[in-house]
N, C-alpha and C. Protein backbone atom coordinates (compact mmCIF):
# COMPACT_ATOMS: atom_id res chain seq x y z
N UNK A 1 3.97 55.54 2.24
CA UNK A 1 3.22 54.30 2.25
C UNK A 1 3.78 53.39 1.17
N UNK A 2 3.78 52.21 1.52
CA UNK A 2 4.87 50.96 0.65
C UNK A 2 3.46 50.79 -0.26
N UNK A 3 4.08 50.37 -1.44
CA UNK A 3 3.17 49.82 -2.37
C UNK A 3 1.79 49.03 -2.11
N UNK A 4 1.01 49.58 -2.82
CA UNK A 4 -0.38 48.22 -2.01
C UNK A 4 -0.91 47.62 -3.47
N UNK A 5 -1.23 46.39 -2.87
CA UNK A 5 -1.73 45.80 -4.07
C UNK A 5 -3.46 45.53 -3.97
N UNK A 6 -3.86 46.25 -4.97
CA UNK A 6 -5.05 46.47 -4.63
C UNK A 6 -6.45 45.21 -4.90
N UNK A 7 -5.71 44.31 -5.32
CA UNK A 7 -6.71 43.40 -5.54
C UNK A 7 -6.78 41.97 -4.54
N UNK A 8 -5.59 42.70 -3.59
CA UNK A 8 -5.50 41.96 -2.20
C UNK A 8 -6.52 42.46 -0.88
N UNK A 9 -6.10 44.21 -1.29
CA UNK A 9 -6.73 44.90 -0.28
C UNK A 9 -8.35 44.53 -0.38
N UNK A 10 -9.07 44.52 -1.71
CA UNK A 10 -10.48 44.41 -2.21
C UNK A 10 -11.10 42.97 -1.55
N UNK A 11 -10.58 41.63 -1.85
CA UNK A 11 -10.48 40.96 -1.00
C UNK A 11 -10.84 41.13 0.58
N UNK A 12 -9.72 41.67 1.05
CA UNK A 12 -10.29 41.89 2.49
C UNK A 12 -11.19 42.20 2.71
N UNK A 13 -11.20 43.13 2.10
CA UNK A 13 -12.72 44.57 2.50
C UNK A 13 -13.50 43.21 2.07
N UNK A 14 -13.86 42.52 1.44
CA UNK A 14 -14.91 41.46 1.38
C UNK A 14 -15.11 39.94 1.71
N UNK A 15 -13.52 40.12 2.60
CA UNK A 15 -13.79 39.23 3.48
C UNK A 15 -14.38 40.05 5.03
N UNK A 16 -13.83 40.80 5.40
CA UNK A 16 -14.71 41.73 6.13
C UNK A 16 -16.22 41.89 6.39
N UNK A 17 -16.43 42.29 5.74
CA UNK A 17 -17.80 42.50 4.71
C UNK A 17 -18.66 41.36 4.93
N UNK A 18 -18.03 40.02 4.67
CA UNK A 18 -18.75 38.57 4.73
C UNK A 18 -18.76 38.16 6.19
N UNK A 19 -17.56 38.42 6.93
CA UNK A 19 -17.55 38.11 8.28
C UNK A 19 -18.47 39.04 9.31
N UNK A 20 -18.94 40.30 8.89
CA UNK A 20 -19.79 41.34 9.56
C UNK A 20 -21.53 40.52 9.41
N UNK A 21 -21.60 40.20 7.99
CA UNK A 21 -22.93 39.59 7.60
C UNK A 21 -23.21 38.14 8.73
N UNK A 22 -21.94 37.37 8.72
CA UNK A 22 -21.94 36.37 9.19
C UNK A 22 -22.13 36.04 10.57
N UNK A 23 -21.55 37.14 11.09
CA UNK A 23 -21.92 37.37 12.75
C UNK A 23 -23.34 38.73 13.00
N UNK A 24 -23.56 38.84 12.05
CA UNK A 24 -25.18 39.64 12.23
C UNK A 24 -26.17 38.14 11.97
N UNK A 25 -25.87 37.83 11.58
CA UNK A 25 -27.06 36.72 11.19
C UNK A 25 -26.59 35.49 12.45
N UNK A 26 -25.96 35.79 13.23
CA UNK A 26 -25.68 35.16 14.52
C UNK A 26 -26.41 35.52 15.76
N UNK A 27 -26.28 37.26 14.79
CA UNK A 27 -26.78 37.72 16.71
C UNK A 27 -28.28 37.46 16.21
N UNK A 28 -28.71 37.76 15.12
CA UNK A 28 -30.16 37.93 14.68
C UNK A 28 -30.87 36.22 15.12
N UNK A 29 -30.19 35.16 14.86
CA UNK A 29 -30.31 33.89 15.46
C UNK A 29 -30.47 34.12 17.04
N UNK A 30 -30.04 34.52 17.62
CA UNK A 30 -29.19 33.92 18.97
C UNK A 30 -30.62 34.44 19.82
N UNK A 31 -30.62 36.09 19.59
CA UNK A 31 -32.02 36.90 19.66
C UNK A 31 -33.10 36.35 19.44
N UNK A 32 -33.08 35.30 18.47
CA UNK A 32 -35.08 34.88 18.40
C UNK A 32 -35.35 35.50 16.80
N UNK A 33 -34.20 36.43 16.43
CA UNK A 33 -35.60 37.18 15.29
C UNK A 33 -36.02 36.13 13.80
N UNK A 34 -34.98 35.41 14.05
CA UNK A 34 -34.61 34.38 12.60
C UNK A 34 -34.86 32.97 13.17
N UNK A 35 -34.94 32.08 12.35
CA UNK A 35 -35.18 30.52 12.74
C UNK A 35 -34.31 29.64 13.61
N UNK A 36 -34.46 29.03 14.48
CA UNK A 36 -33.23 28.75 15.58
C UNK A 36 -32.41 28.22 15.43
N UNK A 37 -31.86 27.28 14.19
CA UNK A 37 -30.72 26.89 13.72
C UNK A 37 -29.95 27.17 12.38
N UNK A 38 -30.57 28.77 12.14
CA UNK A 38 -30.19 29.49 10.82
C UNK A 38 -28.54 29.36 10.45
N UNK A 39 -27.80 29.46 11.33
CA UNK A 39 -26.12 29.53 10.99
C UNK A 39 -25.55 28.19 11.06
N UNK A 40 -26.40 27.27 11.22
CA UNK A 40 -25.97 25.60 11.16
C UNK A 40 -26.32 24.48 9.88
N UNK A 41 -27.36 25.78 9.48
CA UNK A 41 -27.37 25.19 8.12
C UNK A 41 -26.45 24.76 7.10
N UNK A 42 -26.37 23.48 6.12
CA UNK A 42 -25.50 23.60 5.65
C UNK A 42 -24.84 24.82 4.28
N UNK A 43 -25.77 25.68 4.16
CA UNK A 43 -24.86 27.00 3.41
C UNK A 43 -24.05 27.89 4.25
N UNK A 44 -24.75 28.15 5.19
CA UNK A 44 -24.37 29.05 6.39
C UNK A 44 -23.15 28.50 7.06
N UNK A 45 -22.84 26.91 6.80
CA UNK A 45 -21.75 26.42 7.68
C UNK A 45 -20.79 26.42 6.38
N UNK A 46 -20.91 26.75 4.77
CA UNK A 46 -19.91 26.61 3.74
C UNK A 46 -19.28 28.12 3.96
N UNK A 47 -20.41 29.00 4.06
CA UNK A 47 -20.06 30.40 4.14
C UNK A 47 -18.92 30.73 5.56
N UNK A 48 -19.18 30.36 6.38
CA UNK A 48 -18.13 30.43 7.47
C UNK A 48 -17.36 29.98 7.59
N UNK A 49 -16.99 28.54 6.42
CA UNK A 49 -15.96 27.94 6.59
C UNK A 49 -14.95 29.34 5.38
N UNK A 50 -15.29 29.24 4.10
CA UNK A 50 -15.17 30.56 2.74
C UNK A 50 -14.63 31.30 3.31
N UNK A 51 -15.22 32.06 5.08
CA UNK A 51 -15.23 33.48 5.55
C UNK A 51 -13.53 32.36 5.85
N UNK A 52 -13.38 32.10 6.98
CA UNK A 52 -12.41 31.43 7.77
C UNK A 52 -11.25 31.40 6.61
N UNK A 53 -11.50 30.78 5.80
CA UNK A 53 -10.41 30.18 4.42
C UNK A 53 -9.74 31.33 3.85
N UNK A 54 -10.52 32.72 3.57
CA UNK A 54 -10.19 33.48 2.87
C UNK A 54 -9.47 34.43 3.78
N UNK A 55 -9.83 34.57 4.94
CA UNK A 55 -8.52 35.46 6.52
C UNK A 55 -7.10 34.37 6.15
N UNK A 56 -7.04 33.10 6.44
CA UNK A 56 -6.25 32.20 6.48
C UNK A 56 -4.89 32.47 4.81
N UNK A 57 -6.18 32.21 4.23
CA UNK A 57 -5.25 32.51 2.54
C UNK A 57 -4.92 34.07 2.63
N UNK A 58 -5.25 35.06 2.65
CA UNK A 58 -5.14 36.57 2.36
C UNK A 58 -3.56 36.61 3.59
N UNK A 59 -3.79 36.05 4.62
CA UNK A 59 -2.51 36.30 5.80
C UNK A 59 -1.69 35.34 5.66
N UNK A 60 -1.86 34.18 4.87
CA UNK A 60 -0.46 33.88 4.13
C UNK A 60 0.08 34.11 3.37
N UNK A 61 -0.49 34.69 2.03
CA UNK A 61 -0.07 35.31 0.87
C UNK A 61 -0.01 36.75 1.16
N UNK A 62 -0.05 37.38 2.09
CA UNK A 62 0.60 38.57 2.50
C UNK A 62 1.66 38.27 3.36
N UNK A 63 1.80 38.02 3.94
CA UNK A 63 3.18 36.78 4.66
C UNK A 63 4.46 36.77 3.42
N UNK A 64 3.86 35.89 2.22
CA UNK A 64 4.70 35.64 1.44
C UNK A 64 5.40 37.05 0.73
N UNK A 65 4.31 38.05 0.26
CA UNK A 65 4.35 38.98 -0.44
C UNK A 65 5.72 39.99 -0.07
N UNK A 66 5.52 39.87 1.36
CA UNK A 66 6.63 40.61 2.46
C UNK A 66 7.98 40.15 2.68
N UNK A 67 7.61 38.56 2.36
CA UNK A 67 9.20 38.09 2.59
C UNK A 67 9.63 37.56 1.57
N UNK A 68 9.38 37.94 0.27
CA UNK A 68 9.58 37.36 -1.14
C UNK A 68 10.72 36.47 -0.93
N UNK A 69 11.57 37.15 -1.32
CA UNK A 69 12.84 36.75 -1.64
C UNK A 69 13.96 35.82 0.11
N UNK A 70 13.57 36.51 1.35
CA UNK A 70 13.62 35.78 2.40
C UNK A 70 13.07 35.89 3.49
N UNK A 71 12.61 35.41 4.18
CA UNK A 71 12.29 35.88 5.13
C UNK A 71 13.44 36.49 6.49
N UNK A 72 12.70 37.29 6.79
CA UNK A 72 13.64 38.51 8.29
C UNK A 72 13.40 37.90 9.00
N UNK A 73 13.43 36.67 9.93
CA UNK A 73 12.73 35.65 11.06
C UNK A 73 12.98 36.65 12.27
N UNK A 74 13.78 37.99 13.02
CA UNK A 74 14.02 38.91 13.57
C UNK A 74 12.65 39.82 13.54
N UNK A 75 12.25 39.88 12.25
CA UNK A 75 11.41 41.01 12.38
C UNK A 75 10.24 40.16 12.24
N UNK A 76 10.16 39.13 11.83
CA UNK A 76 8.89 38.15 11.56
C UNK A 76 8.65 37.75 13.14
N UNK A 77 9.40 37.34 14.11
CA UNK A 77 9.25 37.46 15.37
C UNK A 77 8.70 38.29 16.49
N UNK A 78 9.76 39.48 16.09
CA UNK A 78 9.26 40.72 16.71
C UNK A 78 8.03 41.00 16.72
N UNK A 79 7.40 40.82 15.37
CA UNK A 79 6.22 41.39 14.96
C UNK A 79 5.01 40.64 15.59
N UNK A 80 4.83 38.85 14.50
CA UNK A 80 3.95 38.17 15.43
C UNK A 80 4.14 38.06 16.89
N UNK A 81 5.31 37.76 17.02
CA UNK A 81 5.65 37.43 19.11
C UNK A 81 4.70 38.14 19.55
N UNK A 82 4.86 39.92 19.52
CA UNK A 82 4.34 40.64 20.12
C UNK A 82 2.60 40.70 19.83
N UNK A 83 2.41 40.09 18.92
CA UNK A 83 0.65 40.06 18.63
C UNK A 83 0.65 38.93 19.36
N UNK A 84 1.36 37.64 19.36
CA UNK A 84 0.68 36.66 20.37
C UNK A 84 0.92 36.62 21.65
N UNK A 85 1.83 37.25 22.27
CA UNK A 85 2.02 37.83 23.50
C UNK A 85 0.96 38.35 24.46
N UNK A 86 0.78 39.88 23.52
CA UNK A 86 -0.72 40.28 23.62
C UNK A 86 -1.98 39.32 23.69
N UNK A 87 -2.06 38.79 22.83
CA UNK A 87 -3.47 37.47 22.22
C UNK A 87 -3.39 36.99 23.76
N UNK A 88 -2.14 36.34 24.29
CA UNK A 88 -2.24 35.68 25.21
C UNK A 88 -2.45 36.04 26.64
N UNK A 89 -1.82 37.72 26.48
CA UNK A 89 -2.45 38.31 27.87
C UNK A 89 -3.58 38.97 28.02
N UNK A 90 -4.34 39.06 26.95
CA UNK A 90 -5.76 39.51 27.09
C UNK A 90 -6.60 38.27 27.66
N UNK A 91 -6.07 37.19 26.86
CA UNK A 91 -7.06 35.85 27.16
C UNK A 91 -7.07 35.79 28.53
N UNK A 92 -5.64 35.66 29.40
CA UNK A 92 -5.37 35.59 30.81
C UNK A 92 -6.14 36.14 31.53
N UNK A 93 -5.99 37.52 31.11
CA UNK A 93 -6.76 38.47 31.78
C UNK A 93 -8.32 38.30 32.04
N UNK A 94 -8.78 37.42 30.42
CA UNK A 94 -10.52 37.71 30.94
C UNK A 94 -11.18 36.41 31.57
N UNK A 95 -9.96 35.70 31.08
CA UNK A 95 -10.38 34.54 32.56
C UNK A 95 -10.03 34.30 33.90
N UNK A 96 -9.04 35.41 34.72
CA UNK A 96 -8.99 35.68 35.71
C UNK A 96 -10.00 36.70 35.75
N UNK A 97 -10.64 37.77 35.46
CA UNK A 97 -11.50 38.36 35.37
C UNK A 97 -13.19 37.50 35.87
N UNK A 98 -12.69 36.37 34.78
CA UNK A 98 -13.93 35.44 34.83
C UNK A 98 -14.51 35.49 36.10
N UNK A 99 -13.13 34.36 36.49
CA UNK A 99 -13.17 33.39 37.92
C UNK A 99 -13.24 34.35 39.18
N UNK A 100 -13.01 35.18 39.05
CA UNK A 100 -12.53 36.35 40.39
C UNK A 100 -13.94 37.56 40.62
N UNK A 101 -14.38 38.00 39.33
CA UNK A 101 -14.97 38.52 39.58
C UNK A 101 -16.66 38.47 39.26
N UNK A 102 -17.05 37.32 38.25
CA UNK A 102 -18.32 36.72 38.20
C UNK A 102 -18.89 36.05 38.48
N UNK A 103 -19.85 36.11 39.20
CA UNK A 103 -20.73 35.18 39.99
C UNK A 103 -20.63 34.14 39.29
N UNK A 104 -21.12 32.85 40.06
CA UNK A 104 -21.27 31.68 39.66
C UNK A 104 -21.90 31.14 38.34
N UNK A 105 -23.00 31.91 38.46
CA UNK A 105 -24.12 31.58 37.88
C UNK A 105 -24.25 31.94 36.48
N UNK A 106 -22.98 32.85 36.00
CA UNK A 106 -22.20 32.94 34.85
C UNK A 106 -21.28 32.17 34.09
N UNK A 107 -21.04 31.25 35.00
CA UNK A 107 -19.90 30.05 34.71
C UNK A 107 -20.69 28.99 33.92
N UNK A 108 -21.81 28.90 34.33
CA UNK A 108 -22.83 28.12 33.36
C UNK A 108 -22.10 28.53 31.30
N UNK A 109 -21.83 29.56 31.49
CA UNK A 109 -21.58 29.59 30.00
C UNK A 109 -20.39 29.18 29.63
N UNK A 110 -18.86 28.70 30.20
CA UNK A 110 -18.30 27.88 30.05
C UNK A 110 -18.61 26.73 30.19
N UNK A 111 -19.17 25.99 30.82
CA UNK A 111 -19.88 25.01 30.46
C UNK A 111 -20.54 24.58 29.58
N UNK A 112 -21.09 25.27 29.00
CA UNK A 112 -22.10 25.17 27.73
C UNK A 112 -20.91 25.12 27.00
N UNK A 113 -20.35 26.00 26.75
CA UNK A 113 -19.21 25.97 25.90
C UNK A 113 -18.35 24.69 25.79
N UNK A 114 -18.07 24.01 27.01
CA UNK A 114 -17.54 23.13 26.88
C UNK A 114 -17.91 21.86 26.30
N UNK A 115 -19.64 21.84 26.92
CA UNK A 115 -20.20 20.82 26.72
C UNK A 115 -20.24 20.81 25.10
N UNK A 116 -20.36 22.25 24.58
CA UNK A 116 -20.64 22.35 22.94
C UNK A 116 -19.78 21.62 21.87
N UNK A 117 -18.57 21.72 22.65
CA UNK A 117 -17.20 21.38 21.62
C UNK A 117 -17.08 19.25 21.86
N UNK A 118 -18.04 19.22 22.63
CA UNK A 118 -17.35 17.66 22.52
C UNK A 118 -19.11 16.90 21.88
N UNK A 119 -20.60 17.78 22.11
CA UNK A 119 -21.65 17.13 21.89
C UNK A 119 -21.89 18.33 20.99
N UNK A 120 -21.96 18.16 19.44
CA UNK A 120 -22.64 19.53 18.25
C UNK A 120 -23.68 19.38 18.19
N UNK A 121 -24.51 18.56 19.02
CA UNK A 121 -25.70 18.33 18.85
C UNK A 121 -26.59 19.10 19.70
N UNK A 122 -26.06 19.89 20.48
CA UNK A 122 -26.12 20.55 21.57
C UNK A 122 -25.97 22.05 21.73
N UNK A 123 -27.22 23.28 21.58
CA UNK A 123 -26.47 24.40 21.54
C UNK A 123 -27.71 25.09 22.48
N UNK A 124 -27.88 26.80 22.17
CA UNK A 124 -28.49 27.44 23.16
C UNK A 124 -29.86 27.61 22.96
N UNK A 125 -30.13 26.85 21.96
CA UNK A 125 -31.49 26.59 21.65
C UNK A 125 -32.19 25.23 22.89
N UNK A 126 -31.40 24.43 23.40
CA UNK A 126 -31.71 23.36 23.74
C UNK A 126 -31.76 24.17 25.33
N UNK A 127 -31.23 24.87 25.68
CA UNK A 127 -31.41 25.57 27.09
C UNK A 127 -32.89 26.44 27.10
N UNK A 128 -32.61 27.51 26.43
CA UNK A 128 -34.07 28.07 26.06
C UNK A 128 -35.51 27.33 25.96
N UNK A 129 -35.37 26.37 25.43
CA UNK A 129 -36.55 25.41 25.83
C UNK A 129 -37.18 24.93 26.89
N UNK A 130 -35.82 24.80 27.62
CA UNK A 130 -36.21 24.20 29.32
C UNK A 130 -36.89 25.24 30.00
């Protein structure tokens, strides 16, 4: 095992850690058990941005750590290519999956989805009501 630096690894584990909390207090929202716009608050929206920032910083400065002196663009290829390769044939997959094999009446949640990303004013609280 190559050297580890342990005050990188600690980090993770608590970015981890923050991102587990962050999506429990999602589902605990989504469920009813907590107040209906608990993760939109503005702490809850600093904390997810923190969670987001600190994956982003930790996988570039491990990036760097690896290619100190130059980067291997061969093996830096090999490596991501094949994770986004993957990334991209799972995605394929679960939206032919979608379209092919779920009823209609499931498609409602791309929609929502869609509608979500262009109106934030707008989420699954506003369905539940109706």
């Amino acid at each position: 095992m190559p050297n580890r630096i342990l005050w990188i690894d600690v980090f993770r584990g608590i970015s981890i850690l923050a991102m587990i909390i962050f999506h429990f207090a999602f589902d605990l929202m989504f469920f009813g058990f907590t107040k209906p716009n608990l993760i939109y608050q503005p702490d809850w929206q600093l904390f997810q941005r923190t969670i987001a920032s600190s994956f982003l910083f930790l996988a570039g400065l491990s990036l760097f750590i690896t290619h100190q002196a130059q980067i291997n663009w061969k093996s830096f290829f090999r490596r991501y290519g094949a994770t986004t390769a993957f990334a991209i044939l799972i995605s394929i997959c679960f939206r032919v999956n979608r379209f092919i094999f779920i009823k209609i009446k499931f498609a409602l949640f791309g929609f929502i989805s869609i509608f979500n990303f262009f109106d934030k004013s707008f989420n699954i609280q506003t369905i539940r009501r109706s």
